[in-house]
C-alpha atoms as a PDB file:
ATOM      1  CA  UNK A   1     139.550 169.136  85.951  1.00  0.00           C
ATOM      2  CA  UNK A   2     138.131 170.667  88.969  1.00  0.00           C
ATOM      3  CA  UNK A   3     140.415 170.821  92.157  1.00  0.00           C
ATOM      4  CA  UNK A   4     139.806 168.460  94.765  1.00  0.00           C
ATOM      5  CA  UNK A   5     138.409 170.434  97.603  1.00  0.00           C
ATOM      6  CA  UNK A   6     140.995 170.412 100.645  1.00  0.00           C
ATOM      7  CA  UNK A   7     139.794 169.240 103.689  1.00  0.00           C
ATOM      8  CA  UNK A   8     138.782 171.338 106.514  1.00  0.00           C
ATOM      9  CA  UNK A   9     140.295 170.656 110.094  1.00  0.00           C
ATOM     10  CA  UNK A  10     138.277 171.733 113.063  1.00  0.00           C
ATOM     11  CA  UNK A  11     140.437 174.282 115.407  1.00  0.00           C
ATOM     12  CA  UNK A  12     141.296 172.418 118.467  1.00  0.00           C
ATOM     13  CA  UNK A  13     143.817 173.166 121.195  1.00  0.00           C
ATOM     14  CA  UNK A  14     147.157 171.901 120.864  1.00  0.00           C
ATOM     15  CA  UNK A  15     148.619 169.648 123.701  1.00  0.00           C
ATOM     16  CA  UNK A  16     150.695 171.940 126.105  1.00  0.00           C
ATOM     17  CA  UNK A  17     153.790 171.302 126.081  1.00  0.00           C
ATOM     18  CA  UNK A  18     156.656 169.293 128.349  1.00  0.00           C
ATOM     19  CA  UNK A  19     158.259 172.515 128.926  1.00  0.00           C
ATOM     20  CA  UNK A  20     154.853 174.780 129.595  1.00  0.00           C
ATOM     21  CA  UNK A  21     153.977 171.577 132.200  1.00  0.00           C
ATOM     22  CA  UNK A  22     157.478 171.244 134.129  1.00  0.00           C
ATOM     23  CA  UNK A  23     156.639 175.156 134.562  1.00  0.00           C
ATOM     24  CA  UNK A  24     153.741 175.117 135.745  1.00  0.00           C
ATOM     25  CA  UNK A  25     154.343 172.209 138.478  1.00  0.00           C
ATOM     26  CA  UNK A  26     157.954 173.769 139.468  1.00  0.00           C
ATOM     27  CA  UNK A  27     155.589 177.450 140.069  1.00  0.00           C
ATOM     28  CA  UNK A  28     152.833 175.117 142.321  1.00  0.00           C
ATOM     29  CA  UNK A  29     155.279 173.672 144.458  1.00  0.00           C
ATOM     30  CA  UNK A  30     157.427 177.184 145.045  1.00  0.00           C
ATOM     31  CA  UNK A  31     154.001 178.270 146.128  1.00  0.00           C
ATOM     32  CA  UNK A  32     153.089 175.475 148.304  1.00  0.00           C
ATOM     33  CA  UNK A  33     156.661 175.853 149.714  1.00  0.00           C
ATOM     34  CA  UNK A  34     156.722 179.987 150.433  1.00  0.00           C
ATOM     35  CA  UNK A  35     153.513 179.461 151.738  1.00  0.00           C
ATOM     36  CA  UNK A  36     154.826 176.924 154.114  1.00  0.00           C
ATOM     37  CA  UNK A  37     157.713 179.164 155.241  1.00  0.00           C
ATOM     38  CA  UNK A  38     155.689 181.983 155.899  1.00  0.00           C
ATOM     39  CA  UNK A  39     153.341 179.567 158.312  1.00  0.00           C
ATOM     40  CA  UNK A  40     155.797 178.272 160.048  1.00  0.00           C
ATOM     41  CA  UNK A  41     157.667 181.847 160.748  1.00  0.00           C
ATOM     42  CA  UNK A  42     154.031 183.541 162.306  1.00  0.00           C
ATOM     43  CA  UNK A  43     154.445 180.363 164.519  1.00  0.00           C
ATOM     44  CA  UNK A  44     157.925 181.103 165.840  1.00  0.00           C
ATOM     45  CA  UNK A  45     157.632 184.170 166.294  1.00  0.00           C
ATOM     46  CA  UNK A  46     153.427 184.773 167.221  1.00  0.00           C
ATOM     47  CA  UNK A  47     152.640 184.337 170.797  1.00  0.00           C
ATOM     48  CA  UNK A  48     153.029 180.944 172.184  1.00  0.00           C
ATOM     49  CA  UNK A  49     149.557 178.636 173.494  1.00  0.00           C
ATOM     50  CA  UNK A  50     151.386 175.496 174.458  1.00  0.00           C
ATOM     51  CA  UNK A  51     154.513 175.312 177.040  1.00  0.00           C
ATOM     52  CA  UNK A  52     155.027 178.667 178.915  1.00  0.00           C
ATOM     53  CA  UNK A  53     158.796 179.112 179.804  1.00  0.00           C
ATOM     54  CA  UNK A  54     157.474 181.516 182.875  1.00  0.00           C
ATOM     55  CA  UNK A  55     158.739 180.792 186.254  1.00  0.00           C
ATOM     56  CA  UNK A  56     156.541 178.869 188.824  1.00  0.00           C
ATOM     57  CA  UNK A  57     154.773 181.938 190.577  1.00  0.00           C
ATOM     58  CA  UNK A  58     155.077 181.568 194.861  1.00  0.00           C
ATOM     59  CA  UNK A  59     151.994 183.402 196.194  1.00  0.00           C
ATOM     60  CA  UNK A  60     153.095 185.385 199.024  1.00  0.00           C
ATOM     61  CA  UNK A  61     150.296 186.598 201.758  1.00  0.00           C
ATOM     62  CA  UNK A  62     151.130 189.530 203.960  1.00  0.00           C
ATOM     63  CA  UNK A  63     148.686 192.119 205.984  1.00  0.00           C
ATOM     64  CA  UNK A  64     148.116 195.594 204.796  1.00  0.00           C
ATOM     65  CA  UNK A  65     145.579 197.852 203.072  1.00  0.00           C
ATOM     66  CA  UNK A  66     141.959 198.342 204.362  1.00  0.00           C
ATOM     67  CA  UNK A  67     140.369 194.947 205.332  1.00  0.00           C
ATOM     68  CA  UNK A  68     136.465 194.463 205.350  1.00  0.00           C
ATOM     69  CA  UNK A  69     136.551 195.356 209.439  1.00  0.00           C
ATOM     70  CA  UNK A  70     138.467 198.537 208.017  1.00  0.00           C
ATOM     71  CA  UNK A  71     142.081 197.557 209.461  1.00  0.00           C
ATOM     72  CA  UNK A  72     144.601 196.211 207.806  1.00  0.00           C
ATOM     73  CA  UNK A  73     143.730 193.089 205.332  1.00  0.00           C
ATOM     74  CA  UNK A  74     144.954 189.966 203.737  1.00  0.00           C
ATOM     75  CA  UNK A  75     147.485 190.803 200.563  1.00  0.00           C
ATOM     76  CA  UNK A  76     148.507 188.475 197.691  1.00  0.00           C
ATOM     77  CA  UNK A  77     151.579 189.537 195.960  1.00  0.00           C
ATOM     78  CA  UNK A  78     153.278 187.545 193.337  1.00  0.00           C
ATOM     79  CA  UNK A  79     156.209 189.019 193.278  1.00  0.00           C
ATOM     80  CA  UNK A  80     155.570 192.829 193.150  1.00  0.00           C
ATOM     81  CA  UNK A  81     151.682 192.823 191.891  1.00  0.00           C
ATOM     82  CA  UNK A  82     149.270 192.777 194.187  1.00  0.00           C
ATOM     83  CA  UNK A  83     146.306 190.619 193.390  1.00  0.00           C
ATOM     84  CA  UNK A  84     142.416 191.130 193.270  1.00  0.00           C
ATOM     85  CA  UNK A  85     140.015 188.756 194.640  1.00  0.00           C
ATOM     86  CA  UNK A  86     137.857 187.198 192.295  1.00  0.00           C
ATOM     87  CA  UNK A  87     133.772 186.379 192.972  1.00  0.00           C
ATOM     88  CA  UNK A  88     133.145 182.315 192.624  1.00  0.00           C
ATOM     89  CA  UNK A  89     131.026 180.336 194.686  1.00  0.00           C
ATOM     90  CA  UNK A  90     134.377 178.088 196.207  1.00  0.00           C
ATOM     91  CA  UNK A  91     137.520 177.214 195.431  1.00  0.00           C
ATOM     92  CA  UNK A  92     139.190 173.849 195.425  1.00  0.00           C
ATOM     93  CA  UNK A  93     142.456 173.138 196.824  1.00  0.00           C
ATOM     94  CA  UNK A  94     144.119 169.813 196.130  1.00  0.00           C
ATOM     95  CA  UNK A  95     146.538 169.379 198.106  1.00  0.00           C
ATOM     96  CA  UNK A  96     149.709 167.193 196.307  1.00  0.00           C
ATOM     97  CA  UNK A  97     153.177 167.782 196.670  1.00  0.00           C
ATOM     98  CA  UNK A  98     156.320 166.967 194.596  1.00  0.00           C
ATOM     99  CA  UNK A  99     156.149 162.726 194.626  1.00  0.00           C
ATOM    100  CA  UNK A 100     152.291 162.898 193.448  1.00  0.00           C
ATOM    101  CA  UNK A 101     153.002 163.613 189.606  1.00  0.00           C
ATOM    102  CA  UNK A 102     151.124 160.134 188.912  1.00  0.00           C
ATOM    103  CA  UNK A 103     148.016 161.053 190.947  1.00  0.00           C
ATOM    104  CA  UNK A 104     147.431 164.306 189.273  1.00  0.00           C
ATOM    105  CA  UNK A 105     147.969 162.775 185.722  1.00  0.00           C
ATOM    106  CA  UNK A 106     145.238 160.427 186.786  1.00  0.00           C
ATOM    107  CA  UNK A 107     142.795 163.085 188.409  1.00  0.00           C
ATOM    108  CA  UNK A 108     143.890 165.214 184.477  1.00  0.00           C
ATOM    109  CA  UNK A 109     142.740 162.055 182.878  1.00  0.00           C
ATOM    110  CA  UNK A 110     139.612 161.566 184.482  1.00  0.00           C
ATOM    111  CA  UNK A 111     137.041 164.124 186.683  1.00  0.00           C
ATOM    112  CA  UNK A 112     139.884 167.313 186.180  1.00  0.00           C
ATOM    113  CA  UNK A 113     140.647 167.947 182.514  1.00  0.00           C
ATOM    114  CA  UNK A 114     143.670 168.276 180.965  1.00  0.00           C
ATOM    115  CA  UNK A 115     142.371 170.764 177.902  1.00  0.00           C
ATOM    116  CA  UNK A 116     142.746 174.209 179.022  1.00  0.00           C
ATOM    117  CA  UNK A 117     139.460 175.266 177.059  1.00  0.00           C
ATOM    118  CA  UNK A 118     137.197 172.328 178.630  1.00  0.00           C
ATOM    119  CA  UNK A 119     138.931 172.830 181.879  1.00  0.00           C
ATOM    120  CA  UNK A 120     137.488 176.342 182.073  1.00  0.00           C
ATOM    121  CA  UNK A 121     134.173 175.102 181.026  1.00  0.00           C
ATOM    122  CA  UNK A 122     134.068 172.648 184.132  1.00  0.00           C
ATOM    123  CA  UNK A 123     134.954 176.201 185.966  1.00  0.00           C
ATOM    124  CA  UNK A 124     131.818 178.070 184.618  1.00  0.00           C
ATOM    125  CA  UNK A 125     129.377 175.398 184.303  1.00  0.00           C
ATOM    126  CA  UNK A 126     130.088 174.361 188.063  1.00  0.00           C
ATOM    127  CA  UNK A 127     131.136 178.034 189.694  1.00  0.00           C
ATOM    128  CA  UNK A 128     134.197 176.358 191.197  1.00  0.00           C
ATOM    129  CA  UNK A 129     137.711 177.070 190.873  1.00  0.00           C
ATOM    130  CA  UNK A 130     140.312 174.050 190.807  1.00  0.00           C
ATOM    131  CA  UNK A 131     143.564 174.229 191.870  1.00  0.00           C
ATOM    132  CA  UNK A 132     146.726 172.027 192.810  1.00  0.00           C
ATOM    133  CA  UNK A 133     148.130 173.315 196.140  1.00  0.00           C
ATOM    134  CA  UNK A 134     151.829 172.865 196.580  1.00  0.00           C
ATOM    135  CA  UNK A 135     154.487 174.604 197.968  1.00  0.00           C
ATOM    136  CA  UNK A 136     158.235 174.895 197.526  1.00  0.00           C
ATOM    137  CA  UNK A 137     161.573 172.807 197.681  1.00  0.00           C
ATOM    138  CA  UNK A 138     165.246 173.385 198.033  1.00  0.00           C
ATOM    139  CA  UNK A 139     165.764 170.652 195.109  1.00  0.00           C
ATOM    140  CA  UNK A 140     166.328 172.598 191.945  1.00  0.00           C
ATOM    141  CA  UNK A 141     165.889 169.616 190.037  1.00  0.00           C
ATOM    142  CA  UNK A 142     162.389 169.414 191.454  1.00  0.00           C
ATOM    143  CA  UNK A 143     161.623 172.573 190.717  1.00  0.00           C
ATOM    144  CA  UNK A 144     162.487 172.525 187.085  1.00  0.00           C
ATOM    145  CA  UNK A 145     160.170 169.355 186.617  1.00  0.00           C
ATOM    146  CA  UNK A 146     157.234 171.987 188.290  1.00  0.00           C
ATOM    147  CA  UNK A 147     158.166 174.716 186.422  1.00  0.00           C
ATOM    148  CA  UNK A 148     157.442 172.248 183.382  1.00  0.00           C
ATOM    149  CA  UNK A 149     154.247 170.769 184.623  1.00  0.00           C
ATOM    150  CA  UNK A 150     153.014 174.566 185.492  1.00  0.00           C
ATOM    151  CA  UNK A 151     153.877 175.548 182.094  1.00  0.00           C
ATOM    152  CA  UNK A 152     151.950 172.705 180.095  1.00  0.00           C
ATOM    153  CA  UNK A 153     148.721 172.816 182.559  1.00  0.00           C
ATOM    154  CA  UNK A 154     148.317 176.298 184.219  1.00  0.00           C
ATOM    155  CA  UNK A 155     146.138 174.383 187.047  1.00  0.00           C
ATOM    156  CA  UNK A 156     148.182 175.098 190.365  1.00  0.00           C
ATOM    157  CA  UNK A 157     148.207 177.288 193.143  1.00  0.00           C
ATOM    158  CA  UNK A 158     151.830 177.817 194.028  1.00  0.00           C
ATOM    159  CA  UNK A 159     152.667 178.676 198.133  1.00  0.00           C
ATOM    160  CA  UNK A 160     155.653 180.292 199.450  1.00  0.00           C
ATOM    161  CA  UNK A 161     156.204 177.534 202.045  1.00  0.00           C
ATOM    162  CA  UNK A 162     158.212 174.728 202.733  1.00  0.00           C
ATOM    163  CA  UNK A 163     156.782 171.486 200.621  1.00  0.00           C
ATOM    164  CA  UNK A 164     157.030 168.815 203.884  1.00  0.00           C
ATOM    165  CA  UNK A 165     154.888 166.396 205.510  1.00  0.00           C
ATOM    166  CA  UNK A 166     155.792 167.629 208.878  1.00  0.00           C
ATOM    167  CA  UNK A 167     154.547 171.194 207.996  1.00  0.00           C
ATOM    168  CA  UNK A 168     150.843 169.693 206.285  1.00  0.00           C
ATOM    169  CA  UNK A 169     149.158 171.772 209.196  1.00  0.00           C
ATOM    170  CA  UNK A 170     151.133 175.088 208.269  1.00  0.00           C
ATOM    171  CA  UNK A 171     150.788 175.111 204.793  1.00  0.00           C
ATOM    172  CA  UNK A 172     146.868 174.226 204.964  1.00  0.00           C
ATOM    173  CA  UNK A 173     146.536 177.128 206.809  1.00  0.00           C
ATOM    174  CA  UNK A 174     148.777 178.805 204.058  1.00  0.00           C
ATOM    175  CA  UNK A 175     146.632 177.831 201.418  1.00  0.00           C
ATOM    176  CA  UNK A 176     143.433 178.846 203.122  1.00  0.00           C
ATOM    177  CA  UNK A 177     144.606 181.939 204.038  1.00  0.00           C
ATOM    178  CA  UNK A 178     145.913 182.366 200.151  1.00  0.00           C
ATOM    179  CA  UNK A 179     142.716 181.447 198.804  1.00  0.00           C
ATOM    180  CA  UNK A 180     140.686 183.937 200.995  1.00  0.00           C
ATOM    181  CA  UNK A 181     142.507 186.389 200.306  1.00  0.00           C
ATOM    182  CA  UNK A 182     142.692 185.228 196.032  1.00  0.00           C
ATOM    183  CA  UNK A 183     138.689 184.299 195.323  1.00  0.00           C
ATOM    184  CA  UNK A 184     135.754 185.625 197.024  1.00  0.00           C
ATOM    185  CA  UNK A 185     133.957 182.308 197.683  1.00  0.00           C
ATOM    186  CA  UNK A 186     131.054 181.368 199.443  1.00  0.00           C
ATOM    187  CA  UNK A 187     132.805 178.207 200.409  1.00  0.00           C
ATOM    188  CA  UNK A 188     136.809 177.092 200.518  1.00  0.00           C
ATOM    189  CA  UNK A 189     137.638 173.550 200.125  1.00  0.00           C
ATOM    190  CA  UNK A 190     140.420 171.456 200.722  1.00  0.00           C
ATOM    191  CA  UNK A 191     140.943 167.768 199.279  1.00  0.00           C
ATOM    192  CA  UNK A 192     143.095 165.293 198.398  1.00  0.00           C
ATOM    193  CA  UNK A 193     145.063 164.381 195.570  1.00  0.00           C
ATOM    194  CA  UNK A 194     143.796 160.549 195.313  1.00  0.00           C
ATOM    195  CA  UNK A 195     140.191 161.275 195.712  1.00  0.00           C
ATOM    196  CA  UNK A 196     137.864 161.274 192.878  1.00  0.00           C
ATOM    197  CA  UNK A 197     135.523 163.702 192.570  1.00  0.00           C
ATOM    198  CA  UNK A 198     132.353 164.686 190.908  1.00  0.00           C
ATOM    199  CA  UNK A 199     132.470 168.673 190.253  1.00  0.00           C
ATOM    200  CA  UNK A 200     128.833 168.596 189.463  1.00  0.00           C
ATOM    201  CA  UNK A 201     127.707 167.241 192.633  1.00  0.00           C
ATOM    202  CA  UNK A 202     129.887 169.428 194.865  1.00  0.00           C
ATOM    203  CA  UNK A 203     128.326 172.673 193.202  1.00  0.00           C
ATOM    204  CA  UNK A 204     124.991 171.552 194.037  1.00  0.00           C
ATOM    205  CA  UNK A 205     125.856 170.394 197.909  1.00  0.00           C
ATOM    206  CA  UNK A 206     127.687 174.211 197.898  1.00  0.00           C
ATOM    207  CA  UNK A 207     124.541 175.935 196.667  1.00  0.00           C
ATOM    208  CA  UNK A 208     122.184 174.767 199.208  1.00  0.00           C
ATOM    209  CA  UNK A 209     120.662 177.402 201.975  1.00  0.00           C
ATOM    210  CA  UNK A 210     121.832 176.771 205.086  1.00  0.00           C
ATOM    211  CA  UNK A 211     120.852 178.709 208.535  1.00  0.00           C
ATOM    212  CA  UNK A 212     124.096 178.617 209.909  1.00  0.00           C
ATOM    213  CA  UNK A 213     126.962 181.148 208.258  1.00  0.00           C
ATOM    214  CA  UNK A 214     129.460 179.407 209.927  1.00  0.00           C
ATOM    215  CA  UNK A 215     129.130 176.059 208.382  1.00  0.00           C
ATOM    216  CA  UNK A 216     131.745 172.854 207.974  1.00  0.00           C
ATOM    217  CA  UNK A 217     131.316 170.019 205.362  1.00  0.00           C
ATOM    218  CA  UNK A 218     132.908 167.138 206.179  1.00  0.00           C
ATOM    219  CA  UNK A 219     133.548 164.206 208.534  1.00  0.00           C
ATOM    220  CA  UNK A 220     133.818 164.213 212.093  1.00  0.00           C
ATOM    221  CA  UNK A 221     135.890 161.829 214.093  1.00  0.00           C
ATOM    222  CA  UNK A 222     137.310 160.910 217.674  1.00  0.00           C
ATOM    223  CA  UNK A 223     139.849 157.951 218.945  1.00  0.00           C
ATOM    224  CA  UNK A 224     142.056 157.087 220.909  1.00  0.00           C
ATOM    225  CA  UNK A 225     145.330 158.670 222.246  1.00  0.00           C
ATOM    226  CA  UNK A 226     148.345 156.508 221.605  1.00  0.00           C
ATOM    227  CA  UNK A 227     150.680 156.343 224.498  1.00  0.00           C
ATOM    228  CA  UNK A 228     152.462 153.811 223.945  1.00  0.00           C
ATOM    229  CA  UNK A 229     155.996 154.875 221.985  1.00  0.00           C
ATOM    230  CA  UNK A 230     156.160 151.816 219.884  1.00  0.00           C
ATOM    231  CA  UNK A 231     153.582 152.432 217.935  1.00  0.00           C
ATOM    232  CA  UNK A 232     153.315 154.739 215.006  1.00  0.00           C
ATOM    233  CA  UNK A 233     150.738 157.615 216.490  1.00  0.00           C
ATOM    234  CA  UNK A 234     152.594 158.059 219.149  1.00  0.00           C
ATOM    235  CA  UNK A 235     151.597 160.946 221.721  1.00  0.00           C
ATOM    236  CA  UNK A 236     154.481 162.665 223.711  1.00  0.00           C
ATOM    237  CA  UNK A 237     152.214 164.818 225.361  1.00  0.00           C
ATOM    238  CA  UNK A 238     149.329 162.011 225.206  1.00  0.00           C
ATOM    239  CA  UNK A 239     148.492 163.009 229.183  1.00  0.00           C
ATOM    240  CA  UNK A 240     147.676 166.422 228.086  1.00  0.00           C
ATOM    241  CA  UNK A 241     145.170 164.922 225.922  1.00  0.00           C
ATOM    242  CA  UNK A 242     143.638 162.855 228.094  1.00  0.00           C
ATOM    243  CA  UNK A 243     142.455 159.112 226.561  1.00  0.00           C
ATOM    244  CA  UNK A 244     140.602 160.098 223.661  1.00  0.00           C
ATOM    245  CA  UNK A 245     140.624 162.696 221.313  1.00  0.00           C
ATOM    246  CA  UNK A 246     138.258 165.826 221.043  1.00  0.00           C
ATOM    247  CA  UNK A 247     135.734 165.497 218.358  1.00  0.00           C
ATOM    248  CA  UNK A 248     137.697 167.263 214.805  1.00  0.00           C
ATOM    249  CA  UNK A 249     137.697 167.100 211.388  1.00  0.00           C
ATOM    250  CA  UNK A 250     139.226 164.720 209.109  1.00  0.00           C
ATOM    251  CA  UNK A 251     138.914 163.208 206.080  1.00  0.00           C
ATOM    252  CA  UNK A 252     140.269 163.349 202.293  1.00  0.00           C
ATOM    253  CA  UNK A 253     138.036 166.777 201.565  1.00  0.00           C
ATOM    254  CA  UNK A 254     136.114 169.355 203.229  1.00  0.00           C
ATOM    255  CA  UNK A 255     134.865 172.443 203.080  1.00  0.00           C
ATOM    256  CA  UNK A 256     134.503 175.724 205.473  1.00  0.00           C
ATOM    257  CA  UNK A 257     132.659 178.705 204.768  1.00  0.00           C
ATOM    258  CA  UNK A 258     133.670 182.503 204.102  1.00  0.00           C
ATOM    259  CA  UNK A 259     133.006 183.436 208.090  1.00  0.00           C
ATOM    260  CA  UNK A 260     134.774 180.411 208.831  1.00  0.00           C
ATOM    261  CA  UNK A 261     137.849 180.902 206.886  1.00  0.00           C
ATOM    262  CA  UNK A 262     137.303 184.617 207.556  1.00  0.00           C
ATOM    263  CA  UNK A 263     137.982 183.965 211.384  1.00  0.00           C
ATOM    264  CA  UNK A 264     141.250 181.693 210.490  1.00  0.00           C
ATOM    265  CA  UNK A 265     142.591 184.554 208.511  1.00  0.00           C
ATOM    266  CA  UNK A 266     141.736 186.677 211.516  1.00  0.00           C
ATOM    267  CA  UNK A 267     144.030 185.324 213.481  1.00  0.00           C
ATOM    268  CA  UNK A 268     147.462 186.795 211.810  1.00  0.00           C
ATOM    269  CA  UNK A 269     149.296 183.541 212.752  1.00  0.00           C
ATOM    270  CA  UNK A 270     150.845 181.680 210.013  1.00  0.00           C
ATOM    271  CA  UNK A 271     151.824 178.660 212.792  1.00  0.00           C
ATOM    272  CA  UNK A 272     149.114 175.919 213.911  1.00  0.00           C
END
């Protein structure tokens, strides 16, 4: 009697096994994990794009070298490096000081932006340079918060003078005298801290022709001299002045031009 024929399996692959599984999952995740550790050390130790730890830098401005009229000219040192002027068409000052931490988060979170990379876009598109103008305190404590706020933002423009309202008029001639000597503009400006401004619109007011070299942009004003020493604005000296004042400047932002800040610099006086 003939054999019964024996049947004939088709080869397929056997299941893997639990072991050859756990192995293969344990090998993933020390992969995943060494991977991880290696990431994480190029961060430590790679160079650093967020906070800097670097000391709040005090622009210093002192005569000496050959100036444009061939005698001596302004220098910029921070701290032993001299510094080169740099071509733009102006430069933006915004004058704040130590209790205005809430008006330059709000000027970062609107028309000045916070993002380093976007923040130098707004610099090229416009040709203006931005900068918060302050000076410096005997409060340590102050100084540390700065040193933080300098490190996260890289937007100021640190003067070695005293940070005090009674000494506005010296350090505005500090910071024109800084920025003259810093940035090659066609214009200089000065503003303040609670204004809001539209960058745009200032480059295009900056880049018109004008006949006049020596040219101011701003508001003009005269008043009043208060001689009365009960009130707020009061003169000492108010009959040296006469009854009004002389027609000056004033406002929350202006701007001179290079042969006017060129003839403050002149002067060699670092006193109004």
């Amino acid at each position: 009697m003939p054999s019964s024929p024996k049947p004939h399996h088709h080869g397929r692959p056997s299941p893997p096994s639990p072991r050859r599984s756990t192995m293969l999952i344990v090998s993933c995740c020390l992969l995943v994990g060494f991977s991880g550790f290696v990431l994480g050390l190029i961060a430590i130790l790679g160079p650093s794009r967020g906070c800097s730890a670097a000391e709040p830098r005090l622009l210093r401005v002192s005569w000496g070298g050959e100036g444009r009229d061939g005698g001596g000219g302004l220098l910029v040192r921070d701290g032993e490096k001299v510094l080169r002027r740099r071509k733009v068409k102006g430069f933006v000052g915004i004058q704040t000081g130590f209790g205005s931490v809430g008006r330059r988060r709000s000027l970062r979170r609107t028309w000045m932006p916070s993002d380093r990379e976007k923040f130098q876009r707004l610099e090229e598109d416009t040709g203006l340079v931005f900068r918060f103008v302050i000076g410096r305190t005997n409060d340590g404590a102050k100084m540390m918060e700065l040193k933080k706020e300098v490190g996260q933002y890289d937007d100021f423009l640190l003067l070695d003078v005293e940070e005090e309202y009674s000494k506005l008029p010296s350090k505005t001639l500090a910071f024109f005298k800084a920025a003259y000597a810093l940035y090659d503009a066609e214009f200089y400006v000065k503003a303040d801290d609670d204004i809001y401004l539209r960058p745009d619109r200032l480059s295009l007011l900056l880049t018109k022709e004008r006949s006049h070299s020596q040219t101011y942009i701003g508001c003009m004003k005269k008043g009043p001299v208060f001689t009365d020493p009960k009130l707020k604005w009061y003169e000492p000296l108010g009959y040296l002045l006469g009854k009004e004042y002389f027609f000056h400047a004033y406002g929350p932002i202006y701007a001179l031009s290079a042969e006017v800040v060129a003839s403050l610099v002149a002067l060699r006086n670092n006193r109004c």
